[in-house]
C-alpha atoms as a PDB file:
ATOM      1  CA  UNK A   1     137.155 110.404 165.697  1.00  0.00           C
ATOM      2  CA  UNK A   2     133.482 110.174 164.295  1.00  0.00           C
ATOM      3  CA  UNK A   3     133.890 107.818 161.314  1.00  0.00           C
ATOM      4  CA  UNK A   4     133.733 105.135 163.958  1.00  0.00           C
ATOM      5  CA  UNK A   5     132.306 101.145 163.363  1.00  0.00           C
ATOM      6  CA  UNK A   6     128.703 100.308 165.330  1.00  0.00           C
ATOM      7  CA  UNK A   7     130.863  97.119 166.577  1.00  0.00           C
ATOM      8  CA  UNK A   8     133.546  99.472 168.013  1.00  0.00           C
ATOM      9  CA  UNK A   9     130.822 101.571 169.857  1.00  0.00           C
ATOM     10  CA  UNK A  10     128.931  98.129 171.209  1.00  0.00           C
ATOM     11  CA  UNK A  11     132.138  96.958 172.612  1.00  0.00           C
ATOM     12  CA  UNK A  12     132.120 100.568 175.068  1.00  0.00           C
ATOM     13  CA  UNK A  13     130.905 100.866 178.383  1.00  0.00           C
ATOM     14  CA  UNK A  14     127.594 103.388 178.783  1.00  0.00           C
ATOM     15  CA  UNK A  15     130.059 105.733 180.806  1.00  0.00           C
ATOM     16  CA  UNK A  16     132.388 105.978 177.733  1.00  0.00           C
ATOM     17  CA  UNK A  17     129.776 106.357 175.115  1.00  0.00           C
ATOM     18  CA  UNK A  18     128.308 109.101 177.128  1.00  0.00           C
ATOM     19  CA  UNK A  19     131.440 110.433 177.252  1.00  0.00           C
ATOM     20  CA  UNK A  20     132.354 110.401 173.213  1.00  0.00           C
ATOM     21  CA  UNK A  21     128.593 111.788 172.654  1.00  0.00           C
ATOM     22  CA  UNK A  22     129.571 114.805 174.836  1.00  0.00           C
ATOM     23  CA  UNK A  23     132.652 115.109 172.985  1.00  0.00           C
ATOM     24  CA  UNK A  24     130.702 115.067 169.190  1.00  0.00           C
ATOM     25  CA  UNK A  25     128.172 117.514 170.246  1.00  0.00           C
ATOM     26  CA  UNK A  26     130.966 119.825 171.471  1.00  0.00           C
ATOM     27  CA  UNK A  27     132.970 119.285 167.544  1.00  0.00           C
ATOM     28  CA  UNK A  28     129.551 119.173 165.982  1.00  0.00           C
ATOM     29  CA  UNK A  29     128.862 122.842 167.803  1.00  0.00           C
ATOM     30  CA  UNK A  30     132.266 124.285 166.714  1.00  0.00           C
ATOM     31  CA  UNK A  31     131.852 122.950 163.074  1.00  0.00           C
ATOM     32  CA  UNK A  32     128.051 124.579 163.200  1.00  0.00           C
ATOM     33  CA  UNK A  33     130.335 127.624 163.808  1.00  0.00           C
ATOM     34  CA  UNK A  34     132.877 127.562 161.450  1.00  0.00           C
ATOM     35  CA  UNK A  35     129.701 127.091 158.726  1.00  0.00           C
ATOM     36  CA  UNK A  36     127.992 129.951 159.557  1.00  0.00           C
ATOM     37  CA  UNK A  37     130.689 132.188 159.979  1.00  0.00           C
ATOM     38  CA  UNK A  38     132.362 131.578 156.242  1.00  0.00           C
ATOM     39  CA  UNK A  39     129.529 130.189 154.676  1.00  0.00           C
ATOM     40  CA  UNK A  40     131.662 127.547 152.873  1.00  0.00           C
ATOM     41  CA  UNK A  41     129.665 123.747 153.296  1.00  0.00           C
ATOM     42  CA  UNK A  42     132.798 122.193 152.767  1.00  0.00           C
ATOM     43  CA  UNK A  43     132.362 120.968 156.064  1.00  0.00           C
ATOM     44  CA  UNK A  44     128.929 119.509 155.655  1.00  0.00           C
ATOM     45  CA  UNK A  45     130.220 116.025 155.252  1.00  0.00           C
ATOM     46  CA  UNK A  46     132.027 116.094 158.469  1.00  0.00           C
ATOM     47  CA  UNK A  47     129.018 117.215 160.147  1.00  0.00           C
ATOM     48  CA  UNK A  48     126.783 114.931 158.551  1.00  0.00           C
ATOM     49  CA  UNK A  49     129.287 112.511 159.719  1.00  0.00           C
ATOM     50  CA  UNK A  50     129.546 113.650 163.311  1.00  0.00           C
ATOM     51  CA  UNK A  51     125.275 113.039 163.504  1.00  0.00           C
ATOM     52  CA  UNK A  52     125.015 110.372 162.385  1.00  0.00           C
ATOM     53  CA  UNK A  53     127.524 108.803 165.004  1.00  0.00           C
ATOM     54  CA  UNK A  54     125.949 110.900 168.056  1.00  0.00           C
ATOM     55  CA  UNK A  55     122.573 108.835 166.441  1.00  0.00           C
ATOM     56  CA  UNK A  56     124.556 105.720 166.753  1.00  0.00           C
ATOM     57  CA  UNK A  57     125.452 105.956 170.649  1.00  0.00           C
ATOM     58  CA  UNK A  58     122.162 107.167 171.542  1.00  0.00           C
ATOM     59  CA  UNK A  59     120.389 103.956 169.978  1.00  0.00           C
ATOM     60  CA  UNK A  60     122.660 101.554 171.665  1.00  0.00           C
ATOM     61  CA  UNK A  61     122.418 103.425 175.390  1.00  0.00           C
ATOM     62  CA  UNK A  62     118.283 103.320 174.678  1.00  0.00           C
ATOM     63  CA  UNK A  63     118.649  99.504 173.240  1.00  0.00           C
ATOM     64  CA  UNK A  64     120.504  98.682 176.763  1.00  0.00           C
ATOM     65  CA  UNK A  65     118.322 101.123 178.733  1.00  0.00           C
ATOM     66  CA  UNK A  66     120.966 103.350 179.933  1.00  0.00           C
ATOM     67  CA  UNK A  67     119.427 106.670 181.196  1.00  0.00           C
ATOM     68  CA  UNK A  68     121.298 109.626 179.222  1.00  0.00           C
END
């Protein structure tokens, strides 16, 4: 779900790419969780990953002036 192409997201509405931004931040929290509590950074990818994408939606609702 967060590995996704900047041509998929452009295609979405702003309602939908709010939407799948509240989604990441709630996977991004529970992977921030699973980190700390086994200390393995196996994950880190993932999460890297997952920011980078929440990044992505926020440029293209500020590029189209869509109030968060």
């Amino acid at each position: 779900m967060f590995g996704i192409n900047v041509k998929e997201l452009r295609s979405l509405q702003d309602s939908a790419l709010k939407a799948r931004a509240d989604e990441l931040a709630l996977e991004l929290s529970i992977e921030k969780r699973k980190i700390a509590s086994t200390g393995v950074s196996s994950k880190v990818i993932k999460v890297r990953a997952i920011k980078r994408t929440i990044a992505q939606i926020n440029t293209i609702l500020n590029e189209r002036g869509a109030k968060k």
